[in-house]
Protein backbone atom coordinates (compact mmCIF):
# COMPACT_ATOMS: atom_id res chain seq x y z
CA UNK A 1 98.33 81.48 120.74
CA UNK A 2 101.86 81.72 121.76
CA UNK A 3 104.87 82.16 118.93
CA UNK A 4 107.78 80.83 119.88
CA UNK A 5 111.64 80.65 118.15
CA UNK A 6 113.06 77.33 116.64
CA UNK A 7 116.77 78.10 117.44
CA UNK A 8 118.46 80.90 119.00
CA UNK A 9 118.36 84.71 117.89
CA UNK A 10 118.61 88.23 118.17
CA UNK A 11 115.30 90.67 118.09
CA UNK A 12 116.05 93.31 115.22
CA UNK A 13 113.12 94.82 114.48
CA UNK A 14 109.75 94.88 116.53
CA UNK A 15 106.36 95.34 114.12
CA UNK A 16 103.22 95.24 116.10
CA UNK A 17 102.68 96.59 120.05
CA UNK A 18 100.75 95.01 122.60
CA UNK A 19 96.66 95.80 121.66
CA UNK A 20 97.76 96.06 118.00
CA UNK A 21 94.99 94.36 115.37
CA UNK A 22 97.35 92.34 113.21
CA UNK A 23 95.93 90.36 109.62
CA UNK A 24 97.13 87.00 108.63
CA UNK A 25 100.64 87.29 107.05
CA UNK A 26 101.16 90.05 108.48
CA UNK A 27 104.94 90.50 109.88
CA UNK A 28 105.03 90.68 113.75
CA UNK A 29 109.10 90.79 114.50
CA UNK A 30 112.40 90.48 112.48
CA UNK A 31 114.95 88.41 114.69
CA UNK A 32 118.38 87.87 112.99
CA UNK A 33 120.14 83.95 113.48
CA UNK A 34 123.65 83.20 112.03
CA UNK A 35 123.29 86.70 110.07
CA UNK A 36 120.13 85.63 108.18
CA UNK A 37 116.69 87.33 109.40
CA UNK A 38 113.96 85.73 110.09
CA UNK A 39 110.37 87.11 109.97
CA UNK A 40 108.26 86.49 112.49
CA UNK A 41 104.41 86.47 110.70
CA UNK A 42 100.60 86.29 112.19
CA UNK A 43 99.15 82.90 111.17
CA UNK A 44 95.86 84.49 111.53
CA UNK A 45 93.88 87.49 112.06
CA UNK A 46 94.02 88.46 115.47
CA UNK A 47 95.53 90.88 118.30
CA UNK A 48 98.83 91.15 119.92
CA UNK A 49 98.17 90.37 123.59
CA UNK A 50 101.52 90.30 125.18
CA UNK A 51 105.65 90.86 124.10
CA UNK A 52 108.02 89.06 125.74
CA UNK A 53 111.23 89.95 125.05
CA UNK A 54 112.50 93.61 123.26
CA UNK A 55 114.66 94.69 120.04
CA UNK A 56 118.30 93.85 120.66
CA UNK A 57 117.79 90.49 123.29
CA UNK A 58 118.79 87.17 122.67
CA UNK A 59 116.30 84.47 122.43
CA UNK A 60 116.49 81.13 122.80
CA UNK A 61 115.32 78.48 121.44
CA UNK A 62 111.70 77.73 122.43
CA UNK A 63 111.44 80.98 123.99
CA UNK A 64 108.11 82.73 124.12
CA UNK A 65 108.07 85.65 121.51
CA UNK A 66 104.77 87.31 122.10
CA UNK A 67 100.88 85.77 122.37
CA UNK A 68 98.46 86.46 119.83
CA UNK A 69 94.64 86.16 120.64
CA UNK A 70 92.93 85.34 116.98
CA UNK A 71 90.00 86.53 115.98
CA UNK A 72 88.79 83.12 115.11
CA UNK A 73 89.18 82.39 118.79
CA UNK A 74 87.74 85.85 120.19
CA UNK A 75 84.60 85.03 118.49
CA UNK A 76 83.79 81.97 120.38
């Protein structure tokens, strides 16, 4: 499942790595948009398969964050 950005930002803070079990709610990456942050959150249970960008880039909107593989779909 890929989590993408609405508008663009700045990465702050990473949470999670790549391989990293995450729960639902749980925060994944704090990017910062006209001075407000933004948490980034799992929508499910799941692992952190890949990061695309790194604390301190600019994203854009509709830019690829990371990809999430949830657990709901690992089981099938």
């Amino acid at each position: 499942m890929p989590l993408s950005r609405l508008c663009t930002a700045s990465w702050l803070h990473l949470k999670s790595l790549k391989g990293d079990a995450v729960q639902a709610g749980q925060r994944l990456a704090i990017l910062e948009a006209m001075k407000m942050q933004h948490e980034i959150v799992a929508p499910d249970a799941g692992t952190v398969d890949t990061i695309v960008s790194a604390a301190g880039k600019q994203v854009a909107q509709g830019d690829m964050l990371l990809t999430l593989t949830l657990a709901s779909e690992a089981e099938s």
